[in-house]
N, C-alpha and C. Protein backbone atom coordinates (compact mmCIF):
# COMPACT_ATOMS: atom_id res chain seq x y z
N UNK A 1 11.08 14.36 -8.07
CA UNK A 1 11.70 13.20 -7.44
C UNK A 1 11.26 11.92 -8.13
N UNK A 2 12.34 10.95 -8.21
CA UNK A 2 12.05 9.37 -8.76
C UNK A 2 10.34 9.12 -8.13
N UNK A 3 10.23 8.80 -6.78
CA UNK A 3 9.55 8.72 -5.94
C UNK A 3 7.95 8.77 -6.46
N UNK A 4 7.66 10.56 -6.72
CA UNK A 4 6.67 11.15 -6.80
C UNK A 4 5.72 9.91 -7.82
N UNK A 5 6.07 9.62 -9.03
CA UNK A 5 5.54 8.76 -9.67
C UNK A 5 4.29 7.61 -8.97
N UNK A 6 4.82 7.49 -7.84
CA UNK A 6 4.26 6.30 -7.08
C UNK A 6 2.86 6.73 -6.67
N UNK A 7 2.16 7.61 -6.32
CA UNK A 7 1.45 8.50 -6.16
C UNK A 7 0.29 8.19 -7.44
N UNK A 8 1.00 8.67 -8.76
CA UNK A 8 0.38 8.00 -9.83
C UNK A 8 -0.09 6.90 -10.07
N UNK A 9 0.95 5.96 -9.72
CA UNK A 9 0.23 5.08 -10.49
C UNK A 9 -0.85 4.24 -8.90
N UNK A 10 -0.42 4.77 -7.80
CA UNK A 10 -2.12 4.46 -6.48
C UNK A 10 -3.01 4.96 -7.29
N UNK A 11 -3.19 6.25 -7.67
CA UNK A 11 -4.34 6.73 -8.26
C UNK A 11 -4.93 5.99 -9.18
N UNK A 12 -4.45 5.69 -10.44
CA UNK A 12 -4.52 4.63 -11.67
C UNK A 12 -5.22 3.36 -10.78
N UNK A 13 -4.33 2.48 -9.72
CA UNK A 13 -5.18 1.67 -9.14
C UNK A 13 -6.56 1.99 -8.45
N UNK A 14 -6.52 3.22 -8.36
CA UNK A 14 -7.95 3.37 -7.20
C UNK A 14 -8.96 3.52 -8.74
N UNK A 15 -8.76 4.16 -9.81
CA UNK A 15 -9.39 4.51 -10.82
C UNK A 15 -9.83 3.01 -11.34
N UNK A 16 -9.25 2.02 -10.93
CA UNK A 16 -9.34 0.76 -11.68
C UNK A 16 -10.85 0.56 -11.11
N UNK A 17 -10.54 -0.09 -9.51
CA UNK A 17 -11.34 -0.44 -8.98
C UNK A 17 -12.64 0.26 -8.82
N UNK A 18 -12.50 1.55 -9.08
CA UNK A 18 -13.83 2.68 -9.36
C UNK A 18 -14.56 1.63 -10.34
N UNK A 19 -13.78 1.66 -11.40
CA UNK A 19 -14.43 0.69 -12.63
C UNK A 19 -15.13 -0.11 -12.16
N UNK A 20 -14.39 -1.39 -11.37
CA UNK A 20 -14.92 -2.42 -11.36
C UNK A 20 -16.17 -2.11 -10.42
N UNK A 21 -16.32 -1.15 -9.65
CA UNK A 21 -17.49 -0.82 -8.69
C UNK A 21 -18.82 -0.85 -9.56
N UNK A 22 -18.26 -0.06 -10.98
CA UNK A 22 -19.35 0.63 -11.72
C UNK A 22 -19.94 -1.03 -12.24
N UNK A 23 -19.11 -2.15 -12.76
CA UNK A 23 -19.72 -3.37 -12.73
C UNK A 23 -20.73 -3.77 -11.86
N UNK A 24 -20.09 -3.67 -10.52
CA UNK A 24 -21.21 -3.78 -9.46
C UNK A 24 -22.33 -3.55 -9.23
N UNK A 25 -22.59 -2.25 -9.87
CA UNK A 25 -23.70 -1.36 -9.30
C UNK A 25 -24.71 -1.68 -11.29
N UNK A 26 -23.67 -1.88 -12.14
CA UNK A 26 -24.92 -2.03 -12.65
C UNK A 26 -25.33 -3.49 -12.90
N UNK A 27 -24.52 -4.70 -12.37
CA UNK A 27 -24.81 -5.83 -12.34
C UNK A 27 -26.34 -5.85 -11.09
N UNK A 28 -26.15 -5.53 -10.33
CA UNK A 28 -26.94 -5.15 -9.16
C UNK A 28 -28.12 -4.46 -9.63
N UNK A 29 -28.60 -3.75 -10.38
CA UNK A 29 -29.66 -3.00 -10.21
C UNK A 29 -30.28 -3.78 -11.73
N UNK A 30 -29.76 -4.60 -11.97
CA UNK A 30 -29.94 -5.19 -13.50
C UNK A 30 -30.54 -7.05 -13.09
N UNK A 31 -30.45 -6.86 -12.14
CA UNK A 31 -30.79 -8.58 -11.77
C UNK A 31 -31.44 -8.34 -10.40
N UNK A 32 -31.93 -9.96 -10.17
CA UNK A 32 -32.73 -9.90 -8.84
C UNK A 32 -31.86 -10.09 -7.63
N UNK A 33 -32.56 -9.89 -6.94
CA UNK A 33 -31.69 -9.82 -5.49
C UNK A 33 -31.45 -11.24 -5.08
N UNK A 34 -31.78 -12.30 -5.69
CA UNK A 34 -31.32 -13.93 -5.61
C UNK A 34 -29.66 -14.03 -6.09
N UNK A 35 -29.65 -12.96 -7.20
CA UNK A 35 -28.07 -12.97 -7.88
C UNK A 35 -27.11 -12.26 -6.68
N UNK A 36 -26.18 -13.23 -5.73
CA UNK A 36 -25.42 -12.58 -4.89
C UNK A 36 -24.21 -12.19 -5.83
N UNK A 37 -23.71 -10.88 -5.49
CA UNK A 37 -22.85 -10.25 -6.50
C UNK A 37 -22.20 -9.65 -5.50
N UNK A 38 -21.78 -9.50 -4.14
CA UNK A 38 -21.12 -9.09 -3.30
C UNK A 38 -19.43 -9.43 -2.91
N UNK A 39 -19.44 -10.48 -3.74
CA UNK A 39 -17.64 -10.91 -4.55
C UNK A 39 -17.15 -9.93 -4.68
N UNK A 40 -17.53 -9.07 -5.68
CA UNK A 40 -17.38 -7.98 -6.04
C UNK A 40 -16.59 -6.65 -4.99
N UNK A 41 -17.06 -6.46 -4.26
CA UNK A 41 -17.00 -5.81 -2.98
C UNK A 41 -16.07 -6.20 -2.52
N UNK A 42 -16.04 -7.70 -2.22
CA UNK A 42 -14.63 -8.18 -1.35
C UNK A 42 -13.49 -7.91 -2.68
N UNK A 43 -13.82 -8.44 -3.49
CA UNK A 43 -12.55 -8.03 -4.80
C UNK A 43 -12.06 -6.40 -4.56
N UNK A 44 -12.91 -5.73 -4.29
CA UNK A 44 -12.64 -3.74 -4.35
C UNK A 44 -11.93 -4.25 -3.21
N UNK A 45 -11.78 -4.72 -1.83
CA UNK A 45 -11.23 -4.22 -0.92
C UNK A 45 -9.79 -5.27 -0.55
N UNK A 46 -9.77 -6.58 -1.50
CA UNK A 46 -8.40 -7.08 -1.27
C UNK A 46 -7.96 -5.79 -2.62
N UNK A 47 -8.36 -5.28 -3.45
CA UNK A 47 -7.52 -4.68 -4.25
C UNK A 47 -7.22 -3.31 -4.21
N UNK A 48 -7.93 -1.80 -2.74
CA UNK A 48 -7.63 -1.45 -2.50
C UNK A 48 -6.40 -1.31 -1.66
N UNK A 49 -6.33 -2.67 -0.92
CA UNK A 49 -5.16 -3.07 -0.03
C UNK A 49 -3.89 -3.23 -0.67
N UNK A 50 -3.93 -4.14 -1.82
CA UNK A 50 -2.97 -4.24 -3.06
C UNK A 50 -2.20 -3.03 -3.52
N UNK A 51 -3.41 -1.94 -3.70
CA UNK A 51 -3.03 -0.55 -4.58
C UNK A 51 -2.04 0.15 -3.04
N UNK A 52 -2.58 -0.12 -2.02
CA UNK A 52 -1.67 0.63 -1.05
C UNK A 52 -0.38 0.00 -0.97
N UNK A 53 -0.51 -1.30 -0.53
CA UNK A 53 0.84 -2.32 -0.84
C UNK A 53 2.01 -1.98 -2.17
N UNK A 54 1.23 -1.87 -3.18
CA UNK A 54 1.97 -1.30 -4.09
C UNK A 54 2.13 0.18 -4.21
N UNK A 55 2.03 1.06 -3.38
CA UNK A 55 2.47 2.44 -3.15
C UNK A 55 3.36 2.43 -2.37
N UNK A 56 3.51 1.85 -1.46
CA UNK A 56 4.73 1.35 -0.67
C UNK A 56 6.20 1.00 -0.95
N UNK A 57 5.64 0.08 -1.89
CA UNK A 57 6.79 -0.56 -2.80
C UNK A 57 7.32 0.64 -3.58
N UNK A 58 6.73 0.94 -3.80
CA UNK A 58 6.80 1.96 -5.37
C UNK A 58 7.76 3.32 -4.77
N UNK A 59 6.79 4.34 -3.76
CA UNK A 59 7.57 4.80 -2.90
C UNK A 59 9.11 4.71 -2.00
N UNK A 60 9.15 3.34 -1.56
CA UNK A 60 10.00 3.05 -0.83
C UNK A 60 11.62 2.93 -2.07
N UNK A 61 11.48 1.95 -3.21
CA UNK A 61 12.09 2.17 -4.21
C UNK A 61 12.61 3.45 -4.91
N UNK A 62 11.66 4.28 -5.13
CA UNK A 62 12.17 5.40 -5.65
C UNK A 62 12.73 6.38 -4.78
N UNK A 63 12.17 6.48 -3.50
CA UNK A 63 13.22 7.13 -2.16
C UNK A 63 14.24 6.72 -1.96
N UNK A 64 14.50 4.82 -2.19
CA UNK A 64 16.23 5.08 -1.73
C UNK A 64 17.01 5.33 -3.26
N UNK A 65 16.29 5.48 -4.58
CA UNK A 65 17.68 5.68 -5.78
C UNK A 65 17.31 7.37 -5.22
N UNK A 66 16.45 8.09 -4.55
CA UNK A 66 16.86 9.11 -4.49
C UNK A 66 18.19 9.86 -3.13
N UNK A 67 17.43 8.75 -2.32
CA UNK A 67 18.57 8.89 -1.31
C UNK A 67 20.29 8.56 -1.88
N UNK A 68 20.41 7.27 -2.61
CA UNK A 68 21.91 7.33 -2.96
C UNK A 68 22.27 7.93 -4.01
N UNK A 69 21.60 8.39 -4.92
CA UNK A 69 22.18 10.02 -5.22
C UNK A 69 22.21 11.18 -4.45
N UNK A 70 21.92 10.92 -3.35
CA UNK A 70 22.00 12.28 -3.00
C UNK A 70 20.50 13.18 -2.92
N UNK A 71 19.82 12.89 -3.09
CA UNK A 71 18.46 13.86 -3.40
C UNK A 71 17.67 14.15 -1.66
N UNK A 72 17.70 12.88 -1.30
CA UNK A 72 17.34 13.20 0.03
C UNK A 72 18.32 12.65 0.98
N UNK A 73 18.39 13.17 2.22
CA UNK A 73 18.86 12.61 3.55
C UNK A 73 18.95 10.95 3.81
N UNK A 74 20.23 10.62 4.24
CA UNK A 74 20.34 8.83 4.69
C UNK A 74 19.19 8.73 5.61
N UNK A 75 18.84 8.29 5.87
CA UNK A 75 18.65 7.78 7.51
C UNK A 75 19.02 6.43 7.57
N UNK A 76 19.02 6.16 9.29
CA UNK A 76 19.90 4.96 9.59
C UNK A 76 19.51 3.93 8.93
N UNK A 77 18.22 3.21 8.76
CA UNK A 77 17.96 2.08 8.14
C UNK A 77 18.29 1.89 6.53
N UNK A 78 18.37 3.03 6.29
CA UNK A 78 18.90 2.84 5.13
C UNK A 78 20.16 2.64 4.94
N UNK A 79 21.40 3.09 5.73
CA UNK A 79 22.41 2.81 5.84
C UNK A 79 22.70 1.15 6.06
N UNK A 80 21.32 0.79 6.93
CA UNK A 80 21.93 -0.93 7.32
C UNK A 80 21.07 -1.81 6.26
N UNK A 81 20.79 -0.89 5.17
CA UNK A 81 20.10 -1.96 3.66
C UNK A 81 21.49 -2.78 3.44
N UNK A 82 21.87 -4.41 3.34
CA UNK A 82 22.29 -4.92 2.96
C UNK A 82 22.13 -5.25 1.34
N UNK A 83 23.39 -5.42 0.70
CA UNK A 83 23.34 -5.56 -0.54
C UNK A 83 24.32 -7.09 -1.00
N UNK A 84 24.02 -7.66 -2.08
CA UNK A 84 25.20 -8.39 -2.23
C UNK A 84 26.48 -7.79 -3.16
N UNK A 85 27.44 -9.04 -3.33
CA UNK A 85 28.53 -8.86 -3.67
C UNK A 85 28.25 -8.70 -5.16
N UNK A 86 27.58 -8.97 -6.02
CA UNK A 86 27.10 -9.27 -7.34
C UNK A 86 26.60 -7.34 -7.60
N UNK A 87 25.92 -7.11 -6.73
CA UNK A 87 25.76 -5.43 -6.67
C UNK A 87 26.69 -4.35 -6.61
N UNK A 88 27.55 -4.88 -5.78
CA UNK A 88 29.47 -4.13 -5.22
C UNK A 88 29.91 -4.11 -7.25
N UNK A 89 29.93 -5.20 -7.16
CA UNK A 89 30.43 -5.61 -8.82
C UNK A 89 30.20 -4.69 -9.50
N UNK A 90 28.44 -4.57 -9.83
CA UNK A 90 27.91 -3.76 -11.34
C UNK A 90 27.98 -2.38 -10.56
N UNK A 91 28.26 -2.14 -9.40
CA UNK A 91 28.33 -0.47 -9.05
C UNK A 91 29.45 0.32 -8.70
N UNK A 92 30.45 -0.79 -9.22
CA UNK A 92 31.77 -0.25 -9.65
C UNK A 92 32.35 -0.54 -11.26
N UNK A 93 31.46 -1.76 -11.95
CA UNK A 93 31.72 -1.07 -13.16
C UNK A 93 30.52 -0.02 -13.66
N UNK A 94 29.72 0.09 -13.44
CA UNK A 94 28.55 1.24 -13.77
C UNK A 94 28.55 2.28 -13.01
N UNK A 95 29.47 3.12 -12.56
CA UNK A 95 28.94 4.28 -11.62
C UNK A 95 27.87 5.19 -11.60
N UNK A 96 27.68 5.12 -13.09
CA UNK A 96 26.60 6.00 -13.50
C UNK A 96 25.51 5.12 -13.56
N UNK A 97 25.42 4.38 -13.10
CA UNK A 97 24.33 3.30 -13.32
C UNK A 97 23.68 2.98 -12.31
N UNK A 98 22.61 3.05 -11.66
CA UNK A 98 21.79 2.68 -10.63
C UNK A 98 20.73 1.73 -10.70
N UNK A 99 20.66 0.94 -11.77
CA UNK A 99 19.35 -0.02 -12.01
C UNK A 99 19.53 -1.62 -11.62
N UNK A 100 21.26 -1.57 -10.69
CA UNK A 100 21.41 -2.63 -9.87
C UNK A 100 20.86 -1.96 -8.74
N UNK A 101 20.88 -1.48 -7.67
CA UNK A 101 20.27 -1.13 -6.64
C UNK A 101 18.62 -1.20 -6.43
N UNK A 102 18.35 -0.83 -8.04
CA UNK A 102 16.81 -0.78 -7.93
C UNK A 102 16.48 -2.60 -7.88
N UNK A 103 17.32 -3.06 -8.81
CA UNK A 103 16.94 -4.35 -8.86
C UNK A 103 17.11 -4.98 -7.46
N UNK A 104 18.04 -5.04 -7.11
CA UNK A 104 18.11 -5.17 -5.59
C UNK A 104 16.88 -5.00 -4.60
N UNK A 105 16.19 -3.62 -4.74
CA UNK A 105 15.91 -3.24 -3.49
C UNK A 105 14.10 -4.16 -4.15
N UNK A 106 13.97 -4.34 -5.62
CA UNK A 106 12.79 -5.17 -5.73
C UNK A 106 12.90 -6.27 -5.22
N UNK A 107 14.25 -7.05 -5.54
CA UNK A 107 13.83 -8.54 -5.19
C UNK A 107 14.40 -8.71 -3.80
N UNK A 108 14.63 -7.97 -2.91
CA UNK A 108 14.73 -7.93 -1.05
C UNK A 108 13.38 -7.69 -0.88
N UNK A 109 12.15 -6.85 -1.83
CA UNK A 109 11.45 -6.53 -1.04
C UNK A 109 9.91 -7.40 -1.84
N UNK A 110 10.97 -8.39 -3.12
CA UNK A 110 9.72 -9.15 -3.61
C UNK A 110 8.63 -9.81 -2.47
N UNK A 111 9.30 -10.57 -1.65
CA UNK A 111 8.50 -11.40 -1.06
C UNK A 111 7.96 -10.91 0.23
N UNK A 112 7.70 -9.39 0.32
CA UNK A 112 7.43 -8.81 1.77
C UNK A 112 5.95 -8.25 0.82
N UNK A 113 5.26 -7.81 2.00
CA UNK A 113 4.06 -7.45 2.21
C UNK A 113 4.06 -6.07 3.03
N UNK A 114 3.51 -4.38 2.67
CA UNK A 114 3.32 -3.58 3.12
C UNK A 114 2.23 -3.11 3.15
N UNK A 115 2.02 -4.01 4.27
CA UNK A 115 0.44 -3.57 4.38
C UNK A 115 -0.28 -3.18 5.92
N UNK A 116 0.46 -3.99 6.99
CA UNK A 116 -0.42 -4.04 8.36
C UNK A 116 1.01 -2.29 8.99
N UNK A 117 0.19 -1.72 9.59
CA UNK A 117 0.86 -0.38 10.16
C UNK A 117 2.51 -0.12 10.32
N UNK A 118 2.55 -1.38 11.40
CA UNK A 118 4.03 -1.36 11.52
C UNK A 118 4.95 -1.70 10.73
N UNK A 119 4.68 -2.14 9.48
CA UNK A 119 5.20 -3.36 8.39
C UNK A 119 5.47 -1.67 7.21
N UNK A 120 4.10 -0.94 7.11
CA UNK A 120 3.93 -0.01 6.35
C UNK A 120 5.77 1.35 7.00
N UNK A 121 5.30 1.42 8.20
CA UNK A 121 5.89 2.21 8.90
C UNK A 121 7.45 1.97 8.92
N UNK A 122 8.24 0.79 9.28
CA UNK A 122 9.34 -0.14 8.75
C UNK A 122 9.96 0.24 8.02
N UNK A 123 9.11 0.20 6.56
CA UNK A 123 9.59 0.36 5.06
C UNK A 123 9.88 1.40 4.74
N UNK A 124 9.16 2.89 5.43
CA UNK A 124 9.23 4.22 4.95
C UNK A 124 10.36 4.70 5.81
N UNK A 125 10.61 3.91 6.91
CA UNK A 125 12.02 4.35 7.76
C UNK A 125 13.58 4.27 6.66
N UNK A 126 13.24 3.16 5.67
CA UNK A 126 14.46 3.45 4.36
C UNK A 126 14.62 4.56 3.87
N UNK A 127 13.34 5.34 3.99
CA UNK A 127 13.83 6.90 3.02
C UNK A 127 12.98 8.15 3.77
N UNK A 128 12.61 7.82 5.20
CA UNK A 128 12.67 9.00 5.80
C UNK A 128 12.54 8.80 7.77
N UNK A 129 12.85 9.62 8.17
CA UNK A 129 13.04 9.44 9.68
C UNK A 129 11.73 10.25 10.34
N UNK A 130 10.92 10.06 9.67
CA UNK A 130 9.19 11.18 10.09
C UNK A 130 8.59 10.07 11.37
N UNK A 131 7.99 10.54 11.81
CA UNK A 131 6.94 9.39 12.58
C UNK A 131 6.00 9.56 11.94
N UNK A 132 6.28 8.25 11.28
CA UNK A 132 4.98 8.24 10.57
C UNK A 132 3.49 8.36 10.43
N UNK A 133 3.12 7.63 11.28
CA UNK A 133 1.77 7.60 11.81
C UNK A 133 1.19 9.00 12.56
N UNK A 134 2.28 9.51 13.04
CA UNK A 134 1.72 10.48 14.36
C UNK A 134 1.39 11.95 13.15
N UNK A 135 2.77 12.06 12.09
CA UNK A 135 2.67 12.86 10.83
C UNK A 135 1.43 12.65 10.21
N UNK A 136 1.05 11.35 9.69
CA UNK A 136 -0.10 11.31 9.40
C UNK A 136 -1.38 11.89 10.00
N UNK A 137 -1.07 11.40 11.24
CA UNK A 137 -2.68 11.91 11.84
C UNK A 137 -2.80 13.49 11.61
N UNK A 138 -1.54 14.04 11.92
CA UNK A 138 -1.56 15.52 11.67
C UNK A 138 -2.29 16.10 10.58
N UNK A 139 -2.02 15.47 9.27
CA UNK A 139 -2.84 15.63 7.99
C UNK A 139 -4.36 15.14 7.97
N UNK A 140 -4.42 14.34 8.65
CA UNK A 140 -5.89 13.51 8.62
C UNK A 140 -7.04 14.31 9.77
N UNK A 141 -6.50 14.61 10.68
CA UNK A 141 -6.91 14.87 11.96
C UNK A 141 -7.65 14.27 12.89
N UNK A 142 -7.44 13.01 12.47
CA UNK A 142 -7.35 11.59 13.50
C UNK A 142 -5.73 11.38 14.74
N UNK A 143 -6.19 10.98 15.29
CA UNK A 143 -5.14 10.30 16.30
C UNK A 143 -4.29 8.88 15.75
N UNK A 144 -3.13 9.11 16.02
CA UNK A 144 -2.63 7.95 15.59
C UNK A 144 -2.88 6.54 15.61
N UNK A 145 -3.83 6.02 17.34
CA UNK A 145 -3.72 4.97 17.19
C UNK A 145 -5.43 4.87 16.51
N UNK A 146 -6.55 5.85 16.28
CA UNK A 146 -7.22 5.29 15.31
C UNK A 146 -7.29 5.06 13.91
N UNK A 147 -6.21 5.97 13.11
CA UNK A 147 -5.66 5.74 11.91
C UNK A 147 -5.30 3.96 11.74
N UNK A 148 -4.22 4.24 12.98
CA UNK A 148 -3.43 2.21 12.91
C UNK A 148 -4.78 1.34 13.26
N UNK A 149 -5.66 1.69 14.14
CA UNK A 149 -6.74 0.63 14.23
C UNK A 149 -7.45 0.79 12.90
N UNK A 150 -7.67 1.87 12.47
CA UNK A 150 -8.88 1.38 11.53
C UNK A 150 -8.37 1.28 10.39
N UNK A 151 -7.02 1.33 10.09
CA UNK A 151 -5.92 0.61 8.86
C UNK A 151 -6.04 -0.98 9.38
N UNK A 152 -5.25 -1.19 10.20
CA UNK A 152 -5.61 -2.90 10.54
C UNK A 152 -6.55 -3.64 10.82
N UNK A 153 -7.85 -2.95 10.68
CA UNK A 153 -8.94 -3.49 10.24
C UNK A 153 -9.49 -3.98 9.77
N UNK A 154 -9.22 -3.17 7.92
CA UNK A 154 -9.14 -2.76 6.70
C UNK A 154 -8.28 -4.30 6.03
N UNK A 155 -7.10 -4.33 6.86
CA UNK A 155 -5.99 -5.31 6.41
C UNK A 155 -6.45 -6.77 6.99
N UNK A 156 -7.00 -6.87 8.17
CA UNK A 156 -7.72 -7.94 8.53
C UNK A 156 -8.82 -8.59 7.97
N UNK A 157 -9.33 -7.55 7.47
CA UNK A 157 -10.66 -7.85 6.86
C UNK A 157 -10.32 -8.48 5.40
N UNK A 158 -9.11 -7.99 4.55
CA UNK A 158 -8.52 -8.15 3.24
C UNK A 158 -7.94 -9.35 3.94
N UNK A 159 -7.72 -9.98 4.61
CA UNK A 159 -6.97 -10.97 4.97
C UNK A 159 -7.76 -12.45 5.43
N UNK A 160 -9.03 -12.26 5.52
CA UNK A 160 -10.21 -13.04 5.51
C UNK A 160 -10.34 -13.29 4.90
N UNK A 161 -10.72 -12.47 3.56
CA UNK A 161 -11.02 -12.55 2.36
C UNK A 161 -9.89 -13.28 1.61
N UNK A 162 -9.00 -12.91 1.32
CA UNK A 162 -7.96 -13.46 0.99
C UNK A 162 -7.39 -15.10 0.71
N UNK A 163 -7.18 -15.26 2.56
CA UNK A 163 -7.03 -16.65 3.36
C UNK A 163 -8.22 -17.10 3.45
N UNK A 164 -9.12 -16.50 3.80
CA UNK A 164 -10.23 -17.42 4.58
C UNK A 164 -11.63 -17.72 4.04
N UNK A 165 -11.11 -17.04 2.74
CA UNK A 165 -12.77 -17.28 1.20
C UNK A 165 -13.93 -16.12 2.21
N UNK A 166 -13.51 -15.51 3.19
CA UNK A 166 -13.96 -14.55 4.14
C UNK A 166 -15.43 -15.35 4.93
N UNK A 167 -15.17 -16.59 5.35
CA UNK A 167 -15.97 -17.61 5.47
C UNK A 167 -15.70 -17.96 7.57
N UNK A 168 -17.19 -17.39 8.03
CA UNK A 168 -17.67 -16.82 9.57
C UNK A 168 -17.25 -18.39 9.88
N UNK A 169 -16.39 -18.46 10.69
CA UNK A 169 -16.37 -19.98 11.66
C UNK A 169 -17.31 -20.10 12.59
N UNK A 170 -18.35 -19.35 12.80
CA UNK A 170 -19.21 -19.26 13.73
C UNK A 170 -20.33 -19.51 13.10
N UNK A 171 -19.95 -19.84 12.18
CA UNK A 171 -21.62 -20.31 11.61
C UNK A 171 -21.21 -20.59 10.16
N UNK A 172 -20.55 -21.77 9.84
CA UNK A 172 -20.05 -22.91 8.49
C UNK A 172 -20.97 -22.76 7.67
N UNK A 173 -20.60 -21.90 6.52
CA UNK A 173 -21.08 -21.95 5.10
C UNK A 173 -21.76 -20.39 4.97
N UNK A 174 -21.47 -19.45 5.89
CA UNK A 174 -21.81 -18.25 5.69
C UNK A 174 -20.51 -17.39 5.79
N UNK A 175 -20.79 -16.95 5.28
CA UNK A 175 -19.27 -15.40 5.28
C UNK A 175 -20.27 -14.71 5.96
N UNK A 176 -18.65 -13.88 6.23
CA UNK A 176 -19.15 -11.94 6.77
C UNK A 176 -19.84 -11.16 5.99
N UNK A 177 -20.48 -10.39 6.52
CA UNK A 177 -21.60 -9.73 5.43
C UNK A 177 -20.59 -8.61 4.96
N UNK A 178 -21.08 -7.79 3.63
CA UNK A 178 -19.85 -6.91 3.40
C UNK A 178 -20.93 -5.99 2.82
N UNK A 179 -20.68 -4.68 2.57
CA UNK A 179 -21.82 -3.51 2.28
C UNK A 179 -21.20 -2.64 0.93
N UNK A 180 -21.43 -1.74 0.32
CA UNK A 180 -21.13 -0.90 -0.81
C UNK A 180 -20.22 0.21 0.47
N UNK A 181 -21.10 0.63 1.56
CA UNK A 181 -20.28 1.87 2.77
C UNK A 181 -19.48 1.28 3.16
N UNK A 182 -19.11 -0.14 3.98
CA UNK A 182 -17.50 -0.72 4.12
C UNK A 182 -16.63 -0.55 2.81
N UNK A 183 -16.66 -0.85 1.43
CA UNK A 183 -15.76 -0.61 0.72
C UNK A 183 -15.36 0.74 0.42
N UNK A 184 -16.45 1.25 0.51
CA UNK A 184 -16.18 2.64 0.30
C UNK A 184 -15.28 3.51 1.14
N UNK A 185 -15.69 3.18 2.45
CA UNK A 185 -15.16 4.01 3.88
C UNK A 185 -14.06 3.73 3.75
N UNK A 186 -13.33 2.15 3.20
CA UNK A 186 -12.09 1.68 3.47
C UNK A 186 -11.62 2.35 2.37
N UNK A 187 -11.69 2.70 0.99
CA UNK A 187 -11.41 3.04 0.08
C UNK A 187 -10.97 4.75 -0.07
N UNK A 188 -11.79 5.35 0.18
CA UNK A 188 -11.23 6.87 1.14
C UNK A 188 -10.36 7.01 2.26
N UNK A 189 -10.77 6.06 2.79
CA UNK A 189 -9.86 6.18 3.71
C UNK A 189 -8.15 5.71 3.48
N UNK A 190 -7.76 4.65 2.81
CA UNK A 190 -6.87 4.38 2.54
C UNK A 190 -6.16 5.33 1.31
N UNK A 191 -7.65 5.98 0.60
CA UNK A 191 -6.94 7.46 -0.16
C UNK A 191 -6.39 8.14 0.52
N UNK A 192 -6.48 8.91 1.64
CA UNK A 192 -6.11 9.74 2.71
C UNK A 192 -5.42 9.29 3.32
N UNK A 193 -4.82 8.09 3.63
CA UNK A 193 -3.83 7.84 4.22
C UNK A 193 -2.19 7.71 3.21
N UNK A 194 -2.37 7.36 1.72
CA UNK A 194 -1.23 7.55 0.71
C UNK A 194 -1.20 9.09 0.51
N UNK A 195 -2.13 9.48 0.07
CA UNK A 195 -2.28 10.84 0.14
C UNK A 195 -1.27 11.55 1.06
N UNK A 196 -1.81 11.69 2.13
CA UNK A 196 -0.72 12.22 3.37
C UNK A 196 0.22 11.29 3.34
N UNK A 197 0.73 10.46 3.15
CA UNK A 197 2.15 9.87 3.24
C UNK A 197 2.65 10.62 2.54
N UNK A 198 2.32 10.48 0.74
CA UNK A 198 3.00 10.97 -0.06
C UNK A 198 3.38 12.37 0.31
N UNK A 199 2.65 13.55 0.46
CA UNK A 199 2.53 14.97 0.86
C UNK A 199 3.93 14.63 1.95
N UNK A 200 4.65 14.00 3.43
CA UNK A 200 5.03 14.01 3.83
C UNK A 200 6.29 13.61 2.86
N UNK A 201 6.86 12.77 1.82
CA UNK A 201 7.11 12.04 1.92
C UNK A 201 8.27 12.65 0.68
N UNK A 202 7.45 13.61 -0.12
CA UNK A 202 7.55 14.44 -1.03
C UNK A 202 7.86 15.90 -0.76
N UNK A 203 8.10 15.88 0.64
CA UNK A 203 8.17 17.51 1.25
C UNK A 203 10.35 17.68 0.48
N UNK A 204 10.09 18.88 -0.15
CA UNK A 204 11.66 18.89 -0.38
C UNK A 204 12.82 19.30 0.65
């Protein structure tokens, strides 16, 4: 399937940030503990969030050129994907041509974000009718709503960081403390959650 690809290149991103960990750990054991190097950490976990965000995308894209060929099943939301008239155009002179649709379905979905549960869940309703979350837990053997809590956690926490220089209003000029086991936990864990998407997602 178009699709499957997407899978790849999460992995490639998680392999990145492995890297940049290995910076971490030997910046860290190479200097004194005055050198705060815990940037680092918050960088692994807005960019595990990223690598999922972009599995989404990636996924969601290659499910619907597989859906309008034919490869998999409509479902309804995909039926109510709006397109423009500029698309009608090149997909009646190109029949054989599908790289208006793709273009399409990037720049509808340039300026969105797949990242917080329901937002994730939304997007995968374009190219399949699973419950998502509840499918998931099945693979994970978590319950659904602690999968979605401790995903929007994950996304809150990347969202501090992000917006907020991850800087405690409860006490001006200190951030949240952040650990090597928070990036990590979030980092497996968000493996296991593409992981089982994909496995669902990829079922023929």
């Amino acid at each position: 399937m178009i699709m499957s690809i997407a899978l790849t290149h999460f992995e490639e991103n998680i392999e990145r940030i492995r890297l940049l960990h290995g910076v971490y750990a030997a910046v860290k054991h190479s200097t004194t503990p005055v050198l705060d190097v815990s940037d680092v950490l918050r960088a692994e976990l807005v960019l595990v969030v990223s690598a999922l965000d972009c599995y989404v995308h990636e996924v969601v894209r290659g499910g619907m050129l597989d859906v309008f060929q034919g490869n998999r099943p409509e479902t309804e939301k995909f039926k109510q994907f709006d397109v423009s008239l500029n698309c009608v155009k090149q997909a009646f002179l190109g029949p054989d041509d599908f790289s208006w649709l793709e273009q399409e379905v990037i720049r509808r979905h340039s300026f969105r974000s797949f990242q917080q549960t329901e937002k994730v869940a939304e997007a995968i309703r374009l190219v399949s009718d699973i419950e998502l979350w509840n499918e998931v837990a099945g693979r994970i053997g978590k319950s659904p709503d602690d999968i979605k809590r401790q995903l929007n956690l994950i996304i809150d926490r990347r969202n501090k960081i992000a917006h907020e220089a991850d800087m405690n209003p409860s006490y001006p000029g200190l951030r949240w403390p952040i650990t090597e086991t928070d990036v990590d936990e979030s980092i497996k864990f968000i493996g296991l959650v593409v992981k089982a998407m994909d496995d669902l997602l990829n079922v023929p």
